[in-house]
PDB file of N, CA and C in Angstrom:
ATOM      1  N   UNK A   1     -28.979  -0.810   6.979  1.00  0.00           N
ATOM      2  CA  UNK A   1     -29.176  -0.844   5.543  1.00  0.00           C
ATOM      3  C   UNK A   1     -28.269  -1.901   4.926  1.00  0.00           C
ATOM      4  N   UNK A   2     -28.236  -2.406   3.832  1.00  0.00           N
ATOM      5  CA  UNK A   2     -27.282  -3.266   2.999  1.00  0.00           C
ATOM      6  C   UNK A   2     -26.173  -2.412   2.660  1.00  0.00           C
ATOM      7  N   UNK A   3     -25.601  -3.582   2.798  1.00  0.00           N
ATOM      8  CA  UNK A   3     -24.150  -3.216   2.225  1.00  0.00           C
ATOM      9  C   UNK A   3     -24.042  -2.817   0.870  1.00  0.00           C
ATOM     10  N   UNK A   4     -25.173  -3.114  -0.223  1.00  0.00           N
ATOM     11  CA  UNK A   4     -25.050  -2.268  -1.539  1.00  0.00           C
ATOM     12  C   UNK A   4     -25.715  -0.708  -1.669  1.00  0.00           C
ATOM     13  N   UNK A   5     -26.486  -0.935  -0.323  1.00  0.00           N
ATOM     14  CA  UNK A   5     -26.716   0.580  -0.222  1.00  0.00           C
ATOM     15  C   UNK A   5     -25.575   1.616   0.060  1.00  0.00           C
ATOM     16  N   UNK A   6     -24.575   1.073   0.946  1.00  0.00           N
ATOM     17  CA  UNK A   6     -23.172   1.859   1.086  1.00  0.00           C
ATOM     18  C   UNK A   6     -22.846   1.928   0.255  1.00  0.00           C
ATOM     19  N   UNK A   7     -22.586   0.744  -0.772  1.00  0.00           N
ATOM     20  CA  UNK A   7     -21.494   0.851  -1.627  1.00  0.00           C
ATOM     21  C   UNK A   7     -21.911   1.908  -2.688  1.00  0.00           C
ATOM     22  N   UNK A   8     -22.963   1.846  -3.028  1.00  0.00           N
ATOM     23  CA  UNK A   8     -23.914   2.729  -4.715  1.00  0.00           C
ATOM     24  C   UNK A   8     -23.944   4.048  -3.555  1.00  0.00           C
ATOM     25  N   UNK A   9     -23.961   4.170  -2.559  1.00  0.00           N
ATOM     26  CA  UNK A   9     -23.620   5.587  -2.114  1.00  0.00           C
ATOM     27  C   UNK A   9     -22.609   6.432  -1.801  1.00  0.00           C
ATOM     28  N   UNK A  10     -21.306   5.121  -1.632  1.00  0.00           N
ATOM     29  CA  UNK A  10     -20.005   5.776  -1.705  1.00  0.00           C
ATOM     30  C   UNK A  10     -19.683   6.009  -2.984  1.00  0.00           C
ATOM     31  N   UNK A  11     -20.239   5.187  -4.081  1.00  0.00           N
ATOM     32  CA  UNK A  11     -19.626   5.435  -5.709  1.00  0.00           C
ATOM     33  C   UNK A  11     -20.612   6.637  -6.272  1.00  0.00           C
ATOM     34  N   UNK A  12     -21.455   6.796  -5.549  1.00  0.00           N
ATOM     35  CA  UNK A  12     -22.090   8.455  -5.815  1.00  0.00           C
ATOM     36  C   UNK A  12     -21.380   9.405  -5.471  1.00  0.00           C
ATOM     37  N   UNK A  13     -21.038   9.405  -4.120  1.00  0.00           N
ATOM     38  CA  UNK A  13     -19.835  10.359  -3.568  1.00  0.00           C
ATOM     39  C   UNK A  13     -18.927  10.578  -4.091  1.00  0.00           C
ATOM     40  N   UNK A  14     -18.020   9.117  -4.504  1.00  0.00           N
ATOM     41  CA  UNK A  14     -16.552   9.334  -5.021  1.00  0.00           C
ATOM     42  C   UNK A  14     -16.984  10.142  -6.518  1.00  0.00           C
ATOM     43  N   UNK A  15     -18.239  10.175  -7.747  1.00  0.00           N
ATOM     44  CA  UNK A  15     -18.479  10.186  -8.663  1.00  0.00           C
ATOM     45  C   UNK A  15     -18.531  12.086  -8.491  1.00  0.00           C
ATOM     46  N   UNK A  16     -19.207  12.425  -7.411  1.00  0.00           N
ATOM     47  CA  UNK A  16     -19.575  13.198  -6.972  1.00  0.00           C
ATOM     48  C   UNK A  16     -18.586  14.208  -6.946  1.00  0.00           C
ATOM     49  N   UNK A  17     -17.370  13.780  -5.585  1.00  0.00           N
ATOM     50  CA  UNK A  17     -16.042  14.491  -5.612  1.00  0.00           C
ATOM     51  C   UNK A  17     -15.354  14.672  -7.138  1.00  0.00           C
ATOM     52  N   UNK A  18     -14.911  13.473  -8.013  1.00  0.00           N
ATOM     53  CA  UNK A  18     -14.613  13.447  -9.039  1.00  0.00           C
ATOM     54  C   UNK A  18     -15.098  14.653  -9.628  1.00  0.00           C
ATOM     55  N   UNK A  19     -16.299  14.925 -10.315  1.00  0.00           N
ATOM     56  CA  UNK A  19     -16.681  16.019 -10.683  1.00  0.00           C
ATOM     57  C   UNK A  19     -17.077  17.336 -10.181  1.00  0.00           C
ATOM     58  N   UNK A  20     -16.023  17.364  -9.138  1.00  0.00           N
ATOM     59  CA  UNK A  20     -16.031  18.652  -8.686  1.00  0.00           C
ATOM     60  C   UNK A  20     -17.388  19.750  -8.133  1.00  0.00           C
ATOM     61  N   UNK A  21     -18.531  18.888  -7.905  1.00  0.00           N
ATOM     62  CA  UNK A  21     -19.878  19.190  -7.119  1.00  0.00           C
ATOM     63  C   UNK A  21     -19.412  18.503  -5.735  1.00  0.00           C
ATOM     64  N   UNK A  22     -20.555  20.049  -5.549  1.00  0.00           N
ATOM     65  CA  UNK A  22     -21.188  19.905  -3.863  1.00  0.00           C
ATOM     66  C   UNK A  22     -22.238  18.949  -3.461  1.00  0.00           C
ATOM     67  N   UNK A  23     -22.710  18.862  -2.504  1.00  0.00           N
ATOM     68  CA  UNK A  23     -23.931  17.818  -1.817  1.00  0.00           C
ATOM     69  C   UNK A  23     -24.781  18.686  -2.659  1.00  0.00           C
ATOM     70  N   UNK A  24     -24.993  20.079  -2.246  1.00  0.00           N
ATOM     71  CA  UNK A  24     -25.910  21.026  -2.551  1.00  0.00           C
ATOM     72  C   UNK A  24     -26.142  20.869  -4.038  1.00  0.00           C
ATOM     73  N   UNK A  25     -25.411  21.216  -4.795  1.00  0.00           N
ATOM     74  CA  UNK A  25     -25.037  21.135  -6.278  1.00  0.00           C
ATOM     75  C   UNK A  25     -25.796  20.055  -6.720  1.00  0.00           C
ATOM     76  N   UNK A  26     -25.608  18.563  -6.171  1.00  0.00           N
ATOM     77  CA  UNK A  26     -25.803  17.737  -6.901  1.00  0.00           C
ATOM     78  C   UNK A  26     -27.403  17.582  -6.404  1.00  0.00           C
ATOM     79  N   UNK A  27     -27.847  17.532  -5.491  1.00  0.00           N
ATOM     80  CA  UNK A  27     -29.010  17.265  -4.728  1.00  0.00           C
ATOM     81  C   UNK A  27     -29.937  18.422  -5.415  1.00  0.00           C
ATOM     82  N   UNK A  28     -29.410  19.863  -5.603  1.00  0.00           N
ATOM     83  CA  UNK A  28     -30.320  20.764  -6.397  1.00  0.00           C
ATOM     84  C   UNK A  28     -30.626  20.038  -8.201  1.00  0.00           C
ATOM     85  N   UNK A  29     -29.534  19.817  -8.549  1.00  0.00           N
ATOM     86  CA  UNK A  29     -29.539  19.184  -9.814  1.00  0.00           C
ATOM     87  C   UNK A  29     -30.490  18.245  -9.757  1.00  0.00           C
ATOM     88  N   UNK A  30     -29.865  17.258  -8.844  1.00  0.00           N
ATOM     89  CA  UNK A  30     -31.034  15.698  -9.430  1.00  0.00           C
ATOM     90  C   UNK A  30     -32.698  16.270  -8.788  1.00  0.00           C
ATOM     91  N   UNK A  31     -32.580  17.695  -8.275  1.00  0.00           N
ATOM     92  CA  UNK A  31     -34.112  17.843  -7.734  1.00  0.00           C
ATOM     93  C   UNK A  31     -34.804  16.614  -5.985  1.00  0.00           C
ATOM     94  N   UNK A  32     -33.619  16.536  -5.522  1.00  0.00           N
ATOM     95  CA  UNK A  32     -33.613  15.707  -4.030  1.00  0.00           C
ATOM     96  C   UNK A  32     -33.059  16.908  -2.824  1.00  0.00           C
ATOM     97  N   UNK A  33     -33.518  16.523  -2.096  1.00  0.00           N
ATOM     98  CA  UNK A  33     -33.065  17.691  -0.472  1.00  0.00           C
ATOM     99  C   UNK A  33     -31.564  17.013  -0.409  1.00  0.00           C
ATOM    100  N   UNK A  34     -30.947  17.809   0.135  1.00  0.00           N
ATOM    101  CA  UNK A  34     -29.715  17.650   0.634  1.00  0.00           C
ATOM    102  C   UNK A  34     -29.226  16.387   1.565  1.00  0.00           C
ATOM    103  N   UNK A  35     -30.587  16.602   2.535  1.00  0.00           N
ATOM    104  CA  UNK A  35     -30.609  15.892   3.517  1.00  0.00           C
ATOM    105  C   UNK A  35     -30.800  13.974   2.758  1.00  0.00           C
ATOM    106  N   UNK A  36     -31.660  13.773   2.189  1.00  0.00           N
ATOM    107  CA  UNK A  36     -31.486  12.936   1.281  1.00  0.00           C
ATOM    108  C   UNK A  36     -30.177  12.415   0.862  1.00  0.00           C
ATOM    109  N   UNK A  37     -29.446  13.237  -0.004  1.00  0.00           N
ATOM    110  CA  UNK A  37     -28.670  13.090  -1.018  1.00  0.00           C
ATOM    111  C   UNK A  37     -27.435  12.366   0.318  1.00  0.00           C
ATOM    112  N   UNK A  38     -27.521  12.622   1.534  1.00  0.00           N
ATOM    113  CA  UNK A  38     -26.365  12.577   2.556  1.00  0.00           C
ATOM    114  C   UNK A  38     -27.064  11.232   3.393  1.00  0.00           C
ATOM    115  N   UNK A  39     -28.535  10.959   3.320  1.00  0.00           N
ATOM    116  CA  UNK A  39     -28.130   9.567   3.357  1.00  0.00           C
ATOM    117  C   UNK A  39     -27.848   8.506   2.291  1.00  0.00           C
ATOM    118  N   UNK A  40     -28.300   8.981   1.285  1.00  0.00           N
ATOM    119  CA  UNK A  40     -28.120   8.014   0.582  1.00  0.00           C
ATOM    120  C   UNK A  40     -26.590   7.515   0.074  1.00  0.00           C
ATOM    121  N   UNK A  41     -25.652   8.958   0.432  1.00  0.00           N
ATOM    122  CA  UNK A  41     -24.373   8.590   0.269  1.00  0.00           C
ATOM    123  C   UNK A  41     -23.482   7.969   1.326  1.00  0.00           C
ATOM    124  N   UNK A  42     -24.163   8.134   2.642  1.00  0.00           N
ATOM    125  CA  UNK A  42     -23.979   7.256   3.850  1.00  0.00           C
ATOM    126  C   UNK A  42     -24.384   5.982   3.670  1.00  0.00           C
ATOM    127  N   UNK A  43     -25.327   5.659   2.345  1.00  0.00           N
ATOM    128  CA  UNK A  43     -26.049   4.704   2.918  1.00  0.00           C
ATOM    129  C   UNK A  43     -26.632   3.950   3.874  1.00  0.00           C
ATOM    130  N   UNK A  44     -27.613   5.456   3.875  1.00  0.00           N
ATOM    131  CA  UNK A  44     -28.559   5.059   5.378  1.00  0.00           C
ATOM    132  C   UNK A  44     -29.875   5.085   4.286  1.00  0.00           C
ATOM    133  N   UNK A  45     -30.258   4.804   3.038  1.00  0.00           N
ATOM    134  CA  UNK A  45     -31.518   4.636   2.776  1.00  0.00           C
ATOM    135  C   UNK A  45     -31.106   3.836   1.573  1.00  0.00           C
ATOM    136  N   UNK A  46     -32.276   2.961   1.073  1.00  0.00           N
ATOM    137  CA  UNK A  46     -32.292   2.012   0.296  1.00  0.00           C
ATOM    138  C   UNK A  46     -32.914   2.928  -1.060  1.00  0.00           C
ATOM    139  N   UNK A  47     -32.112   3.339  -2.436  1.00  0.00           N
ATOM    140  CA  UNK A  47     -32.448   3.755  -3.396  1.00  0.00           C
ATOM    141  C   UNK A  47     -33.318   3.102  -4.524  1.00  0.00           C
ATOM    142  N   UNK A  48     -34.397   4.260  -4.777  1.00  0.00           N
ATOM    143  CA  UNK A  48     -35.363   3.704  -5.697  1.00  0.00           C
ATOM    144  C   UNK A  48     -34.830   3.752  -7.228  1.00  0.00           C
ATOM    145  N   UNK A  49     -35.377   3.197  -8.033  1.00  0.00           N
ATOM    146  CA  UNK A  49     -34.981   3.392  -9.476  1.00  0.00           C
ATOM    147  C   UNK A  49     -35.418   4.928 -10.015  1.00  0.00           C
ATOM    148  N   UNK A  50     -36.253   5.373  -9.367  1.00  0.00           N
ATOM    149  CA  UNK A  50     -36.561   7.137  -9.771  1.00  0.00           C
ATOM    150  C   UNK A  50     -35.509   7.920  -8.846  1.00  0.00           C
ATOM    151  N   UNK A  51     -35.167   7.308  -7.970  1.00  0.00           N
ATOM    152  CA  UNK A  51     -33.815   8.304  -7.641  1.00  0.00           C
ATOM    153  C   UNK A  51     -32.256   8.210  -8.362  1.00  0.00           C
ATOM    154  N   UNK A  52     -32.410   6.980  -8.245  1.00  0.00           N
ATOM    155  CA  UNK A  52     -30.875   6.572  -8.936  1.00  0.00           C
ATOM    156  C   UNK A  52     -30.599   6.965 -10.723  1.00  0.00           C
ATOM    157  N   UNK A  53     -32.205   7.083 -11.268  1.00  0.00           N
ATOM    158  CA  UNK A  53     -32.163   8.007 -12.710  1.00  0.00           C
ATOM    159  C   UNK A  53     -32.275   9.655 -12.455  1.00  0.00           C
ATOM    160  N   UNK A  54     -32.676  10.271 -11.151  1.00  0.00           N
ATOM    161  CA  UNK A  54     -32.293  11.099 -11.348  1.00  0.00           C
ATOM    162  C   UNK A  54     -30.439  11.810 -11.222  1.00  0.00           C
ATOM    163  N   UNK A  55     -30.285  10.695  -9.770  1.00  0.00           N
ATOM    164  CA  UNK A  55     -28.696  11.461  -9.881  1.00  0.00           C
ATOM    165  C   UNK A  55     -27.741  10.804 -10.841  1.00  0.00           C
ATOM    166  N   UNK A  56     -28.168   9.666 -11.559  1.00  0.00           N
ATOM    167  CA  UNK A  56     -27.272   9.537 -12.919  1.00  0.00           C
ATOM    168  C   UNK A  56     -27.395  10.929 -14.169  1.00  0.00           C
ATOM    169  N   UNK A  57     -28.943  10.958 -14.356  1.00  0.00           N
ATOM    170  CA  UNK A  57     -28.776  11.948 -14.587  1.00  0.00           C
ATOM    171  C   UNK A  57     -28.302  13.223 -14.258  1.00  0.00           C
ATOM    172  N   UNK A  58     -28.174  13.728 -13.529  1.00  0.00           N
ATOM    173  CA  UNK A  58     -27.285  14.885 -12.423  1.00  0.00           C
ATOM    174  C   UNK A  58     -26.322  14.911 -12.824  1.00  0.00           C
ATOM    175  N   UNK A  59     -25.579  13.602 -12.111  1.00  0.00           N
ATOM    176  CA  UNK A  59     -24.312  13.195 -12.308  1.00  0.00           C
ATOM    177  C   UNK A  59     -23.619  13.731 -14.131  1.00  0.00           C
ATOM    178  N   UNK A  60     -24.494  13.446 -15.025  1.00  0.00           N
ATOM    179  CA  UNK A  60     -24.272  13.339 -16.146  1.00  0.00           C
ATOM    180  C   UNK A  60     -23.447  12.107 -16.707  1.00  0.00           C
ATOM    181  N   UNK A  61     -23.938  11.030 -16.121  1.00  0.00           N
ATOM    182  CA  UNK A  61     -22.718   9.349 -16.379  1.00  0.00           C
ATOM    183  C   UNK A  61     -24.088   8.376 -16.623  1.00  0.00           C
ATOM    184  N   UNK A  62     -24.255   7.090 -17.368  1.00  0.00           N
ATOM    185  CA  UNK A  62     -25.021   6.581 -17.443  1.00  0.00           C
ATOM    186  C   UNK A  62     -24.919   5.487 -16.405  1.00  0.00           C
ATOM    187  N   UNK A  63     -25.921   4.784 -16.363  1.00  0.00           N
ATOM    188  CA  UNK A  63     -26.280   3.737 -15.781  1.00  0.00           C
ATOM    189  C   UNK A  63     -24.914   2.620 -15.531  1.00  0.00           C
ATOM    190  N   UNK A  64     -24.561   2.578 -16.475  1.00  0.00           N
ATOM    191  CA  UNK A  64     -23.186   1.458 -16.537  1.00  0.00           C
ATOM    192  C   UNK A  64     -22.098   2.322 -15.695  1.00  0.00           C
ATOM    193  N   UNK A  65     -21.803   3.307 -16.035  1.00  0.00           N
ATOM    194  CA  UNK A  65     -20.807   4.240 -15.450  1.00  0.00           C
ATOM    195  C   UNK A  65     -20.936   3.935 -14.220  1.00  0.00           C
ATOM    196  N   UNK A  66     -22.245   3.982 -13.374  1.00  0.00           N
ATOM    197  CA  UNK A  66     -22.700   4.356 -12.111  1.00  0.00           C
ATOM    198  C   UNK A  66     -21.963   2.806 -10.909  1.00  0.00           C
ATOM    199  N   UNK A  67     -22.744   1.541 -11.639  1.00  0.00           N
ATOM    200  CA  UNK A  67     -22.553   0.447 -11.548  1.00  0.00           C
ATOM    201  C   UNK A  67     -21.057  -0.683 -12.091  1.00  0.00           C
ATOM    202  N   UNK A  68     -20.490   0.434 -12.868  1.00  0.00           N
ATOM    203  CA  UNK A  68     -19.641  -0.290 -13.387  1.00  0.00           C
ATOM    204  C   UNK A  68     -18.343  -0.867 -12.521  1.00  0.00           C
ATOM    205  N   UNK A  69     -18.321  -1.919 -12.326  1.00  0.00           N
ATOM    206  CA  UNK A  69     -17.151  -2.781 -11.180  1.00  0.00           C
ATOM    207  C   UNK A  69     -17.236  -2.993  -9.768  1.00  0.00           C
ATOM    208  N   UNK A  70     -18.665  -2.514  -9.618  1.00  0.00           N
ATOM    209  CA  UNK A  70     -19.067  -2.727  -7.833  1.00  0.00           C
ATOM    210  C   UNK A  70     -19.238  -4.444  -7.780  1.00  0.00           C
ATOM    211  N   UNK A  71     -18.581  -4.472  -6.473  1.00  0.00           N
ATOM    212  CA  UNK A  71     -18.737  -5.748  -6.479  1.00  0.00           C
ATOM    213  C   UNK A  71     -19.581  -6.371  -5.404  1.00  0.00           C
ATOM    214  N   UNK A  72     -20.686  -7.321  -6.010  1.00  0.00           N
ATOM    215  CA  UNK A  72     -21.819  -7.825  -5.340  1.00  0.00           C
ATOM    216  C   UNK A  72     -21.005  -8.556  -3.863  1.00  0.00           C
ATOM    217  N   UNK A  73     -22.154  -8.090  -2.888  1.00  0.00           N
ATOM    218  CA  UNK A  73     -21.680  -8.298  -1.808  1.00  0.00           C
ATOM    219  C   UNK A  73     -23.113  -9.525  -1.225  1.00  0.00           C
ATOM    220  N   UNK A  74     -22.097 -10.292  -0.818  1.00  0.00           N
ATOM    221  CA  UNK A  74     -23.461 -11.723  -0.414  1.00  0.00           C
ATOM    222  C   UNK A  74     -23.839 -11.178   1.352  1.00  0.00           C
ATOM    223  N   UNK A  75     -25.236 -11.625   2.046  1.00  0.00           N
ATOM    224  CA  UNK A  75     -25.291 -11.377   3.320  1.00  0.00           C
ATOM    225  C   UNK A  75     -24.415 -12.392   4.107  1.00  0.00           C
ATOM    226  N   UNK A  76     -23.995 -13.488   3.918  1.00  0.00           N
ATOM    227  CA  UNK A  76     -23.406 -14.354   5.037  1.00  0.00           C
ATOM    228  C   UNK A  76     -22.022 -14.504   4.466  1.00  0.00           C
ATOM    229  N   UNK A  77     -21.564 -13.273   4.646  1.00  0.00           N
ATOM    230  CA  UNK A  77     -20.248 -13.221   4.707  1.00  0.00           C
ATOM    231  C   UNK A  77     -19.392 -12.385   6.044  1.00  0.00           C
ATOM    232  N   UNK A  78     -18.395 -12.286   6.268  1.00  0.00           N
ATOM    233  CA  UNK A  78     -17.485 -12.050   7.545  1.00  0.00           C
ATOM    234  C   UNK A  78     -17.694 -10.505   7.412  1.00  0.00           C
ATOM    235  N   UNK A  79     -17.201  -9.740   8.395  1.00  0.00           N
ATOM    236  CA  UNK A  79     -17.260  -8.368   8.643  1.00  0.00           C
ATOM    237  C   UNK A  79     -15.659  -7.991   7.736  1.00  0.00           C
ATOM    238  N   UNK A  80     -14.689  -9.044   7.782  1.00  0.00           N
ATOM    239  CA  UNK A  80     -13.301  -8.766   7.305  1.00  0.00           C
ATOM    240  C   UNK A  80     -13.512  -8.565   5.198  1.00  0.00           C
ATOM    241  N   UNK A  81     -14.137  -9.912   5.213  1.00  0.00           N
ATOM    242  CA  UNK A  81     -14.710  -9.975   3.739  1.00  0.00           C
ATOM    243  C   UNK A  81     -15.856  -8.541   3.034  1.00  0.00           C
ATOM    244  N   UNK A  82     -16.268  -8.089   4.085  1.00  0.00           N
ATOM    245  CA  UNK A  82     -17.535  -6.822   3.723  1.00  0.00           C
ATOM    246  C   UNK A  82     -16.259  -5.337   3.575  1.00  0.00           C
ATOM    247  N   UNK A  83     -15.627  -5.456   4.851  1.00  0.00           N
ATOM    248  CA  UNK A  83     -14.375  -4.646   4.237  1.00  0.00           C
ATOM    249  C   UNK A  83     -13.143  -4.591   2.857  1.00  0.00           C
ATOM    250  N   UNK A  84     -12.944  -5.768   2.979  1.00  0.00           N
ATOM    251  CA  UNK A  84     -12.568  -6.165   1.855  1.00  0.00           C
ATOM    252  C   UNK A  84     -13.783  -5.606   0.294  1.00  0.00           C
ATOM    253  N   UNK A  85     -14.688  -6.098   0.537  1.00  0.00           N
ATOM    254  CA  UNK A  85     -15.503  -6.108  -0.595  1.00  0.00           C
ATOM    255  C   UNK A  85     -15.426  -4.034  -1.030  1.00  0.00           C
ATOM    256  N   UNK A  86     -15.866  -3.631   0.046  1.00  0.00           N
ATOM    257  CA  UNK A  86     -15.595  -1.910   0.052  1.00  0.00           C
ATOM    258  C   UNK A  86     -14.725  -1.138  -0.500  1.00  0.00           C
ATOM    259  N   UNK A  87     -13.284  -2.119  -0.136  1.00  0.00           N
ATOM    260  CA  UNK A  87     -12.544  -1.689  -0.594  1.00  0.00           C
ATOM    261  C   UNK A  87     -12.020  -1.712  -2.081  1.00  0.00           C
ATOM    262  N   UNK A  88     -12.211  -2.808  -1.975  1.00  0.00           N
ATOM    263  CA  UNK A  88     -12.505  -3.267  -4.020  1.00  0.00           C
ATOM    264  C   UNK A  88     -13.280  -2.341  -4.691  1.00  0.00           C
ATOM    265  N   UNK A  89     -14.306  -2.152  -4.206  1.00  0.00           N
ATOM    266  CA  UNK A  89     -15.425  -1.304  -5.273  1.00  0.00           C
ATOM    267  C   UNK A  89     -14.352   0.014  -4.814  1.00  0.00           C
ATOM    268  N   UNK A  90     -14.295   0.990  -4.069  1.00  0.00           N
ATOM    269  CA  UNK A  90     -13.450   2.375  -3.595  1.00  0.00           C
ATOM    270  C   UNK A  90     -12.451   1.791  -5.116  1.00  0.00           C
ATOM    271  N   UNK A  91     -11.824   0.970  -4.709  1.00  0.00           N
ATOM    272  CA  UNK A  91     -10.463   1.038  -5.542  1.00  0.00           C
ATOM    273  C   UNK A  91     -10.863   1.239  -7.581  1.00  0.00           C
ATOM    274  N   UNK A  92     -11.806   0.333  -7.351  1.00  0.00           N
ATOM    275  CA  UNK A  92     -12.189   0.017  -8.868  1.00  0.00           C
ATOM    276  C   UNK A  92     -12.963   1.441  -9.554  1.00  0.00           C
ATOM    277  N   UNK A  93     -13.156   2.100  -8.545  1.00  0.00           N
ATOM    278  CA  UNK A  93     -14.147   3.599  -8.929  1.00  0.00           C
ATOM    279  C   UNK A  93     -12.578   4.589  -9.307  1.00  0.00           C
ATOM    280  N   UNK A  94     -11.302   4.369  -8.996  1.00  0.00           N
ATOM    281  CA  UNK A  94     -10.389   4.647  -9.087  1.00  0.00           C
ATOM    282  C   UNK A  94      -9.806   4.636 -10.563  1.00  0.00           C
ATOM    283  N   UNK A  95      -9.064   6.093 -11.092  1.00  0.00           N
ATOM    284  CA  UNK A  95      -8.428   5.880 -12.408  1.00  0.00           C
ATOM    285  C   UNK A  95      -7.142   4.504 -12.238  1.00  0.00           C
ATOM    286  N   UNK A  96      -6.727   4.523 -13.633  1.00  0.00           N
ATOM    287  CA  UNK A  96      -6.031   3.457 -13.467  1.00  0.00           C
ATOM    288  C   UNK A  96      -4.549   4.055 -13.016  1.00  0.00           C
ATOM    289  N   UNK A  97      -4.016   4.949 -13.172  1.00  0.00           N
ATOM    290  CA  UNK A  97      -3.028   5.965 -12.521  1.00  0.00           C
ATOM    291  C   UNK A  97      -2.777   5.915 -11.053  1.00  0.00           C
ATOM    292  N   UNK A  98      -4.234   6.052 -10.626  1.00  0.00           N
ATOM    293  CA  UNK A  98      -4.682   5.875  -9.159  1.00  0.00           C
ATOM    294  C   UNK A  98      -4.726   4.829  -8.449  1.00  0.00           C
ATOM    295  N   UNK A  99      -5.069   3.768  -9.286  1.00  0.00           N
ATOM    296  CA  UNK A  99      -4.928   2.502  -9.032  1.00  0.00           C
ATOM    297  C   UNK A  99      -3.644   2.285  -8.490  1.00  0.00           C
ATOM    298  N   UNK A 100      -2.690   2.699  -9.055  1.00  0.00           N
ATOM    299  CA  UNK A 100      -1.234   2.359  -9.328  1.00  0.00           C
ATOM    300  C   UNK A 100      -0.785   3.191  -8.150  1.00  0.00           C
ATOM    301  N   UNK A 101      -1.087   4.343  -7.880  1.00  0.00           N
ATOM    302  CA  UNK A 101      -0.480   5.132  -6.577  1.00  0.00           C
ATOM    303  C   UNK A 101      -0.902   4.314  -5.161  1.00  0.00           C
ATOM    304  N   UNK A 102      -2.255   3.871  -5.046  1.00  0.00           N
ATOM    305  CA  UNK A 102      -2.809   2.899  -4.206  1.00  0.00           C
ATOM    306  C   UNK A 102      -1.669   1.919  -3.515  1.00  0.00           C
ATOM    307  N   UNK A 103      -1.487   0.834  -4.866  1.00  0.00           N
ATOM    308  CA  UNK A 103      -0.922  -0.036  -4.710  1.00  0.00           C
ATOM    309  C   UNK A 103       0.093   0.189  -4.309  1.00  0.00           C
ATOM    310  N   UNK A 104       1.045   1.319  -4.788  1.00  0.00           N
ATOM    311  CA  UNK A 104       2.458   1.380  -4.411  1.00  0.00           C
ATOM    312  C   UNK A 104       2.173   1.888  -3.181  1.00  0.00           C
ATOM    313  N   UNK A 105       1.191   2.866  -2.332  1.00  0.00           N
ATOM    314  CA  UNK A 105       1.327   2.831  -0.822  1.00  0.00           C
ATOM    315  C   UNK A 105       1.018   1.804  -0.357  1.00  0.00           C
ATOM    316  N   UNK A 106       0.362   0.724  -0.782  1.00  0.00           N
ATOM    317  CA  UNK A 106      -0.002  -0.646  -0.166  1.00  0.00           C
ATOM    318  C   UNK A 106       1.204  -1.323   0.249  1.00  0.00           C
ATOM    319  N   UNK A 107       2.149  -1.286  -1.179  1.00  0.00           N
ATOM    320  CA  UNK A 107       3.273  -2.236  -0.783  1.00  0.00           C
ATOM    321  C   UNK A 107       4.335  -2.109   0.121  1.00  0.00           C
ATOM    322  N   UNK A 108       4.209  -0.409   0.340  1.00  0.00           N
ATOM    323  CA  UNK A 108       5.640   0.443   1.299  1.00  0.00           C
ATOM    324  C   UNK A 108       4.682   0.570   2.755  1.00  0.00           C
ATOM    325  N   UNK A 109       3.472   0.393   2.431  1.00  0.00           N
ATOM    326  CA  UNK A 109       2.493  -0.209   4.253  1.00  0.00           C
ATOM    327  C   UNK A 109       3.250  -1.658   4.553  1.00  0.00           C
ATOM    328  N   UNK A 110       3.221  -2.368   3.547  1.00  0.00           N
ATOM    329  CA  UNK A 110       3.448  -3.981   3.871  1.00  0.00           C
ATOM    330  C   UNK A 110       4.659  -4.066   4.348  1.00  0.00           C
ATOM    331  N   UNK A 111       5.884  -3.763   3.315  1.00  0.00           N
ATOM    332  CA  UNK A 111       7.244  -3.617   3.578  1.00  0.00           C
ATOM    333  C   UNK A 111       7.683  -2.973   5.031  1.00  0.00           C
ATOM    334  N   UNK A 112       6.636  -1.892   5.705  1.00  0.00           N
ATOM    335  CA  UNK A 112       7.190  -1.174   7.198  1.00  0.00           C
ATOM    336  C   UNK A 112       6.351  -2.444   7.657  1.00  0.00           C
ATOM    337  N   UNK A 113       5.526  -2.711   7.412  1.00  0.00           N
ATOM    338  CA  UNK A 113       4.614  -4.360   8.795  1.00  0.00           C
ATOM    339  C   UNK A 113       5.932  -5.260   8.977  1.00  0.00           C
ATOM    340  N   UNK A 114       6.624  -5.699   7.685  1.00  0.00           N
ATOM    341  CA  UNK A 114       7.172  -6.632   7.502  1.00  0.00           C
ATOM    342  C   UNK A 114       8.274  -6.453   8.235  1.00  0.00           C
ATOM    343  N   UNK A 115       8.786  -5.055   8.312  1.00  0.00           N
ATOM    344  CA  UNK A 115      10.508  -5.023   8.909  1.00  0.00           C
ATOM    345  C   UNK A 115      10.416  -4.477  10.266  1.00  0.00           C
ATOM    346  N   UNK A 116       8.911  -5.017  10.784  1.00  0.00           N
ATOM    347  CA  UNK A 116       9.064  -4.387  12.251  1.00  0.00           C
ATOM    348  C   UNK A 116      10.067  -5.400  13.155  1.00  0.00           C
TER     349      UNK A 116
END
């Protein structure tokens, strides 16, 4: 599948956890099988515009909410850059609080690399 299929399925998930629903929960809500709802958050299936309005709707977040700060991922790019790119969108789905806890384990990861 594409790599924006992961990504719009991990920012369902993280949207998902955030509000404190189940697979079940949300998959009964938007009216999708379970089984569904778990690939599409794997991104193992390519989402239609009648699915992605229903679990926005579900969700209860609009369209912008859903999409907001994912970052477009090109096909001829490196496997290091596609990680990278993942990680950006994960981070950016992140409060800004969170943001900030991130970073500060980032820098005390770097600082133990650095003083090996």
């Amino acid at each position: 599948m594409s790599e924006l299929s992961k990504v719009l399925g991990d920012r369902i998930r993280i949207v998902r956890n955030d509000k404190g629903l189940s697979m079940e929960e949300l998959a009964h809500r938007a009216n999708i099988s379970t089984a569904h709802l778990g690939y599409i958050e794997r991104g193992d299936t390519i989402l239609n515009f009648d699915s992605i309005e229903k679990l926005v709707n579900a969700l209860d977040i609009t369209f912008e909410e859903l999409f907001r700060n994912i970052q477009p991922l090109k096909e001829d790019i490196s496997e290091n850059e596609v990680a990278l790119g993942l990680f950006i969108n994960k981070l950016n789905s992140l409060k800004p609080s969170e943001q900030k806890e991130v970073l500060n384990l980032f820098e005390l990861l770097l600082n133990m690399i650095n003083n090996k």
